[in-house]
PDB file of N, CA and C in Angstrom:
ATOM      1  N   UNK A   1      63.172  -8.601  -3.185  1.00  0.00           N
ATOM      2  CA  UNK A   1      61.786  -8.204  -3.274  1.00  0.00           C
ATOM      3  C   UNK A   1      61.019  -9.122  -4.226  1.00  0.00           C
ATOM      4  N   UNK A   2      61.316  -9.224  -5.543  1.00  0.00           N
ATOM      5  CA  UNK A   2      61.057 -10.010  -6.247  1.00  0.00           C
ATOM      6  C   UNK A   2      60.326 -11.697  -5.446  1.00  0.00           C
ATOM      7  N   UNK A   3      61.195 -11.895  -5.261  1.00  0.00           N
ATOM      8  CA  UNK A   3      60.821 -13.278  -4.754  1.00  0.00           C
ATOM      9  C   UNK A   3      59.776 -13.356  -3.401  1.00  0.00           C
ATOM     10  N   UNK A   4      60.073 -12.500  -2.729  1.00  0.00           N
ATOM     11  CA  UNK A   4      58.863 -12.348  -1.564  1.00  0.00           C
ATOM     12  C   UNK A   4      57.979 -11.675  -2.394  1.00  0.00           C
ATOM     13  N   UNK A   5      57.619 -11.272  -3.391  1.00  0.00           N
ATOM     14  CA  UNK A   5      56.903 -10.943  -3.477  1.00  0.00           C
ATOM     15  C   UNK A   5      55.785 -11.944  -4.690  1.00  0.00           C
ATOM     16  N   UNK A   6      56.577 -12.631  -4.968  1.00  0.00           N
ATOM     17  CA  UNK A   6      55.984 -14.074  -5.514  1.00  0.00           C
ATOM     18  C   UNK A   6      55.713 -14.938  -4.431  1.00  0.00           C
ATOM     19  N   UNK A   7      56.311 -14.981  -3.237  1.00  0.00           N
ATOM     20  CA  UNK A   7      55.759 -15.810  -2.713  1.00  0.00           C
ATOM     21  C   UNK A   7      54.399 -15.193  -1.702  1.00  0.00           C
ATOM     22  N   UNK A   8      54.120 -13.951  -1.530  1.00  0.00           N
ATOM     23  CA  UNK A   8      52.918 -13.405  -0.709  1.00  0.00           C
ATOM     24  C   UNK A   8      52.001 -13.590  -1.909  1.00  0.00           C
ATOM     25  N   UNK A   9      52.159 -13.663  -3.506  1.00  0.00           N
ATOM     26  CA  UNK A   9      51.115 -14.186  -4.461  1.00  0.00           C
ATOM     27  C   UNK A   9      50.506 -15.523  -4.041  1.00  0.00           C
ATOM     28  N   UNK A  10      51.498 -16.295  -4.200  1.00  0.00           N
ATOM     29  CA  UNK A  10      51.350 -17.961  -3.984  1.00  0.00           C
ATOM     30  C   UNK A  10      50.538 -18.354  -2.093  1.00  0.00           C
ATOM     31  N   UNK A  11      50.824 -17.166  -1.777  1.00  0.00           N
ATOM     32  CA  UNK A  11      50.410 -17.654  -0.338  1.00  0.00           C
ATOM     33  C   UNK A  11      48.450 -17.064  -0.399  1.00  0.00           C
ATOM     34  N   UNK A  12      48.106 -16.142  -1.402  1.00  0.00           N
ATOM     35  CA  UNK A  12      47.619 -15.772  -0.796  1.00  0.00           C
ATOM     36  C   UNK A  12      46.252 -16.198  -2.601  1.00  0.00           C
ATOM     37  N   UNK A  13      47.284 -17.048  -3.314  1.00  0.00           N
ATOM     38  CA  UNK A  13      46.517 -18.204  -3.900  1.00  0.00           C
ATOM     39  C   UNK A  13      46.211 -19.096  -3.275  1.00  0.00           C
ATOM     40  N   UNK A  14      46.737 -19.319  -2.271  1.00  0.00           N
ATOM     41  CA  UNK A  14      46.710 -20.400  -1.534  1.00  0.00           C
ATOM     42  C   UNK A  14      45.719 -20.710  -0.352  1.00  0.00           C
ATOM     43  N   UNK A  15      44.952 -19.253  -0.064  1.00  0.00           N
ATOM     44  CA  UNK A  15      44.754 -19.279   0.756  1.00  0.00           C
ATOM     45  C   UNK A  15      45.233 -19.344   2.542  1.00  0.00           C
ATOM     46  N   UNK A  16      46.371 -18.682   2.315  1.00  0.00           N
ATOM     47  CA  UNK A  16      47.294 -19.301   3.356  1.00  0.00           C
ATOM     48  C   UNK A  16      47.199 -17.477   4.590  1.00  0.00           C
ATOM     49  N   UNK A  17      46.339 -17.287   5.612  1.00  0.00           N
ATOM     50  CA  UNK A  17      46.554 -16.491   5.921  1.00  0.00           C
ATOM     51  C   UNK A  17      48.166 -16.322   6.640  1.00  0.00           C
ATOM     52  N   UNK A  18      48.601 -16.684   7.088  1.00  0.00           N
ATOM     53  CA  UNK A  18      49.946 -17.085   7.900  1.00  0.00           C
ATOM     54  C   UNK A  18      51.283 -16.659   7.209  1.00  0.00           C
ATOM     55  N   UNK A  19      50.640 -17.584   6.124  1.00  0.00           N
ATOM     56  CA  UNK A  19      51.949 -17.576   5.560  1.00  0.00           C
ATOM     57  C   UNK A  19      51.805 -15.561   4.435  1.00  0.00           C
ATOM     58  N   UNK A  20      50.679 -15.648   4.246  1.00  0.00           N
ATOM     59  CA  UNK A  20      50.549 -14.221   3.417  1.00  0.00           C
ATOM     60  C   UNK A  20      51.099 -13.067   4.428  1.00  0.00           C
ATOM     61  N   UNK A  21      50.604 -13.381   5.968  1.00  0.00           N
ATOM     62  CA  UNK A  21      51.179 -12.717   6.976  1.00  0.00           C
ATOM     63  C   UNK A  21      52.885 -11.895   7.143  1.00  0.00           C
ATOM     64  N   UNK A  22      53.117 -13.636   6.988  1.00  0.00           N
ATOM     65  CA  UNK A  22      54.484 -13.171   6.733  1.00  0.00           C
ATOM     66  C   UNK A  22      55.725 -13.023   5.520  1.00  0.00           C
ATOM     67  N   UNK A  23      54.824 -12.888   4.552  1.00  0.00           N
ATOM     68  CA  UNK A  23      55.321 -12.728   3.370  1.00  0.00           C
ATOM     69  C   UNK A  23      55.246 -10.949   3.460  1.00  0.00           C
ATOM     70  N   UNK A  24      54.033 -10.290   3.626  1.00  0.00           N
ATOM     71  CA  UNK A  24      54.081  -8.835   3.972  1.00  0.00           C
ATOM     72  C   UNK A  24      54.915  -8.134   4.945  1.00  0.00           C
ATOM     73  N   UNK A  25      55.088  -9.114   5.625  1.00  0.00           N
ATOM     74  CA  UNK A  25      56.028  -8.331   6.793  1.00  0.00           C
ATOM     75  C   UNK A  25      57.638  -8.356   6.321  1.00  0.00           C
ATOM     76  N   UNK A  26      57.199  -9.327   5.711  1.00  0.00           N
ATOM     77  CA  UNK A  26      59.242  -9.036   5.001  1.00  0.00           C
ATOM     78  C   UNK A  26      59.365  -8.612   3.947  1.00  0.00           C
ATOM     79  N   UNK A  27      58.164  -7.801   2.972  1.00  0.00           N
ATOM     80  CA  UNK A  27      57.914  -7.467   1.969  1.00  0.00           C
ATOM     81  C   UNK A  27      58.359  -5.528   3.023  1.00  0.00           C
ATOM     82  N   UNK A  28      57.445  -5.478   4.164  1.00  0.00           N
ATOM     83  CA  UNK A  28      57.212  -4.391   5.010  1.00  0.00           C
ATOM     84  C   UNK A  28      58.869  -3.936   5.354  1.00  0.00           C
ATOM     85  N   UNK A  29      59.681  -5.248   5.679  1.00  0.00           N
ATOM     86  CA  UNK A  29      60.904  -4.640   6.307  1.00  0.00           C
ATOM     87  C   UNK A  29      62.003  -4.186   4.783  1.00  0.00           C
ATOM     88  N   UNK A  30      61.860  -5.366   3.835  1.00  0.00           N
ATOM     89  CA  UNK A  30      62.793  -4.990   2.575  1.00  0.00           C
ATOM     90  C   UNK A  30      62.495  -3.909   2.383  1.00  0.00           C
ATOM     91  N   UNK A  31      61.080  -2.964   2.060  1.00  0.00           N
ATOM     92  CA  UNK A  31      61.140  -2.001   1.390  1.00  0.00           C
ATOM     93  C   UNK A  31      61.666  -0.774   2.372  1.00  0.00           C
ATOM     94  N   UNK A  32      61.212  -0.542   3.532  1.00  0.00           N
ATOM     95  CA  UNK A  32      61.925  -0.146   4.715  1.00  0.00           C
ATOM     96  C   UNK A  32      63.034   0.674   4.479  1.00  0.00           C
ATOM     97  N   UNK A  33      64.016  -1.031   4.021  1.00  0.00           N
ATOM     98  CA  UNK A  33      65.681  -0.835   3.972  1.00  0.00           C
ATOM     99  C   UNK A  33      66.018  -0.085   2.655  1.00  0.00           C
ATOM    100  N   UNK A  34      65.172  -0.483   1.771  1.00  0.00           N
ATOM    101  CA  UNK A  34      65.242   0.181   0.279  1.00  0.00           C
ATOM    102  C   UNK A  34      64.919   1.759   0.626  1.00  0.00           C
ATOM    103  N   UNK A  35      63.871   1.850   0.866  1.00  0.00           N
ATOM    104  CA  UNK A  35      63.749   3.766   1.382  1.00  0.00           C
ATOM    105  C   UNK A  35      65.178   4.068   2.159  1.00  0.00           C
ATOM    106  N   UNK A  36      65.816   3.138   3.394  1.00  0.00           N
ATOM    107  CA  UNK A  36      66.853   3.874   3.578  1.00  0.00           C
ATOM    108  C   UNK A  36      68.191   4.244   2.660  1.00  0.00           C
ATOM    109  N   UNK A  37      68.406   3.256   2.214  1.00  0.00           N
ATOM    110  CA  UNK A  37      69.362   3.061   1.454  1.00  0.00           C
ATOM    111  C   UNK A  37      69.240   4.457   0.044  1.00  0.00           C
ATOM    112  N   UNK A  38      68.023   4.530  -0.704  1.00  0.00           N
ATOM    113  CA  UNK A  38      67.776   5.307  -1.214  1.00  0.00           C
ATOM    114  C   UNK A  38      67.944   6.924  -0.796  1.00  0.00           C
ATOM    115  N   UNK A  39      67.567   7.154   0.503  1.00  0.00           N
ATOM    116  CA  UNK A  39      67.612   8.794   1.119  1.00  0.00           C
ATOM    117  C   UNK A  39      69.470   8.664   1.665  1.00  0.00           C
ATOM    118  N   UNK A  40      69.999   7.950   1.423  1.00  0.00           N
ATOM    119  CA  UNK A  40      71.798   7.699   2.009  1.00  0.00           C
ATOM    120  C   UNK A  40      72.294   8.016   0.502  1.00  0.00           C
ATOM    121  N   UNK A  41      71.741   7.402  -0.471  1.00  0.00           N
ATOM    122  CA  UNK A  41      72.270   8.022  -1.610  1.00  0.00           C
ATOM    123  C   UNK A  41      71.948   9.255  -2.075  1.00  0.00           C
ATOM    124  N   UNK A  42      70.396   9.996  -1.846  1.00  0.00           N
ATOM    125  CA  UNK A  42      69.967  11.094  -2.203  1.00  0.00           C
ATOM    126  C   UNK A  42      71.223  12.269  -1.169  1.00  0.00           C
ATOM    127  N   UNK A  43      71.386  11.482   0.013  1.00  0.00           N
ATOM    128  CA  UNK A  43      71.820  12.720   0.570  1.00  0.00           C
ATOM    129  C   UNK A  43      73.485  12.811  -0.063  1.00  0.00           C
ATOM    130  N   UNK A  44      73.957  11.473  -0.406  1.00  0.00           N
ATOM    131  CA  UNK A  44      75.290  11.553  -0.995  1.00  0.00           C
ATOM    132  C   UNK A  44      75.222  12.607  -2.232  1.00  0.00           C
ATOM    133  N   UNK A  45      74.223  11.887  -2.833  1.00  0.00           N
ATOM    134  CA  UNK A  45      74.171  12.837  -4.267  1.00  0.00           C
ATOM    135  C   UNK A  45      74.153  14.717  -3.952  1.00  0.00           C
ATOM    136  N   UNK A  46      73.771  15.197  -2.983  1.00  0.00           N
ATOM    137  CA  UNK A  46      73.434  16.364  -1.993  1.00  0.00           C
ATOM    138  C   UNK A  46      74.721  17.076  -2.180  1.00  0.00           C
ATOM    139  N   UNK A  47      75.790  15.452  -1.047  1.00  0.00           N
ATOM    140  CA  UNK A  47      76.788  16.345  -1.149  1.00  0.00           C
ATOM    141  C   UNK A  47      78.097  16.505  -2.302  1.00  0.00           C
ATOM    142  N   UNK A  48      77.395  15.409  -3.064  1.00  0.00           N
ATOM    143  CA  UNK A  48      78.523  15.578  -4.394  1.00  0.00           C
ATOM    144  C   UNK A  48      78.339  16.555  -5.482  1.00  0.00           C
ATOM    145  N   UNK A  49      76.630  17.083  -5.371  1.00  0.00           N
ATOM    146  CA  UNK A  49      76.341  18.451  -5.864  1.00  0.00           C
ATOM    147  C   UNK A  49      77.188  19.537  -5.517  1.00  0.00           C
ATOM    148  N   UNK A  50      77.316  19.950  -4.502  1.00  0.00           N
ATOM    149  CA  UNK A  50      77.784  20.648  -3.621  1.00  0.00           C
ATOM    150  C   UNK A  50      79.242  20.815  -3.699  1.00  0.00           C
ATOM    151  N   UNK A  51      80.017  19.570  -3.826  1.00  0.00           N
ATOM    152  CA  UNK A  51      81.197  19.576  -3.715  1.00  0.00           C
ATOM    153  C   UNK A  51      81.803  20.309  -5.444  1.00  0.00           C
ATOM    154  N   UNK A  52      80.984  20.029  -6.301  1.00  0.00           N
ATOM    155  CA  UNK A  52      80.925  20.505  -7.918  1.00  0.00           C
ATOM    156  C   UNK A  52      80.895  21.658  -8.054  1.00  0.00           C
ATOM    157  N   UNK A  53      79.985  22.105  -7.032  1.00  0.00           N
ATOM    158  CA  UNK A  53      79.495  23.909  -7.479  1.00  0.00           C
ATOM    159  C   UNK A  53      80.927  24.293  -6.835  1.00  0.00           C
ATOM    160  N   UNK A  54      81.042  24.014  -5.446  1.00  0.00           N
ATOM    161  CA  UNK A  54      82.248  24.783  -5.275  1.00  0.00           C
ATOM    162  C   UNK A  54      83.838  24.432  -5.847  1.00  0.00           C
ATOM    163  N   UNK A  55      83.760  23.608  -6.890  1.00  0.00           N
ATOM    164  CA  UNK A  55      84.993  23.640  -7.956  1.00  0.00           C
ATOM    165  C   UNK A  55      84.761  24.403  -8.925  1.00  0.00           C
ATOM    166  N   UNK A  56      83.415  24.266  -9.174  1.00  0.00           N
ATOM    167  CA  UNK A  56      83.048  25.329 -10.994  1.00  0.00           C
ATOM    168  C   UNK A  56      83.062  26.986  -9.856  1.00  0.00           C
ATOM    169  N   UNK A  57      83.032  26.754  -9.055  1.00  0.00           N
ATOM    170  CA  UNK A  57      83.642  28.313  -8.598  1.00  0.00           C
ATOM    171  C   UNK A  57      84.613  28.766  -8.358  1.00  0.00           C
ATOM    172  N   UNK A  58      85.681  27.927  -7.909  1.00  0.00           N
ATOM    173  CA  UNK A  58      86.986  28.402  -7.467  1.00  0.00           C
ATOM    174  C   UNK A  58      87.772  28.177  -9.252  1.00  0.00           C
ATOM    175  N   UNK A  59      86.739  27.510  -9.861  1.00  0.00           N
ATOM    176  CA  UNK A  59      87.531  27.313 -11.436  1.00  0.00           C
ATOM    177  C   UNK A  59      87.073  28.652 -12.360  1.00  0.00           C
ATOM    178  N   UNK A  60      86.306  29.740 -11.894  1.00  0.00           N
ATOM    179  CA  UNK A  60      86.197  30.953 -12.597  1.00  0.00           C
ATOM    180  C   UNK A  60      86.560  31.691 -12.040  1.00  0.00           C
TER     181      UNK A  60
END
């Protein structure tokens, strides 16, 4: 992200519609993958909650 996202700066110092074009669109797909990746861990975290409660229960 970082770096596309220095370069949609530089493009769009630049005046460069094209290139700013496609600096957003791969700015559009990275973050995309980041939301997925993020809700794959939220749901992991879900079930490792889950898996806890029912040890602190079978442990009282």
């Amino acid at each position: 992200m970082t770096t596309e996202w220095k370069n949609f700066k530089a493009a769009v110092k630049a005046n460069e519609s094209a290139r700013t074009s496609d600096a957003l669109s791969r700015l559009l797909t990275l973050s995309g993958e980041i939301l997925a990746k993020k809700k794959s861990i939220h749901t992991y975290e879900q079930k490792i909650e889950s898996v806890i409660a029912r040890a602190n229960a079978l442990l009282r």
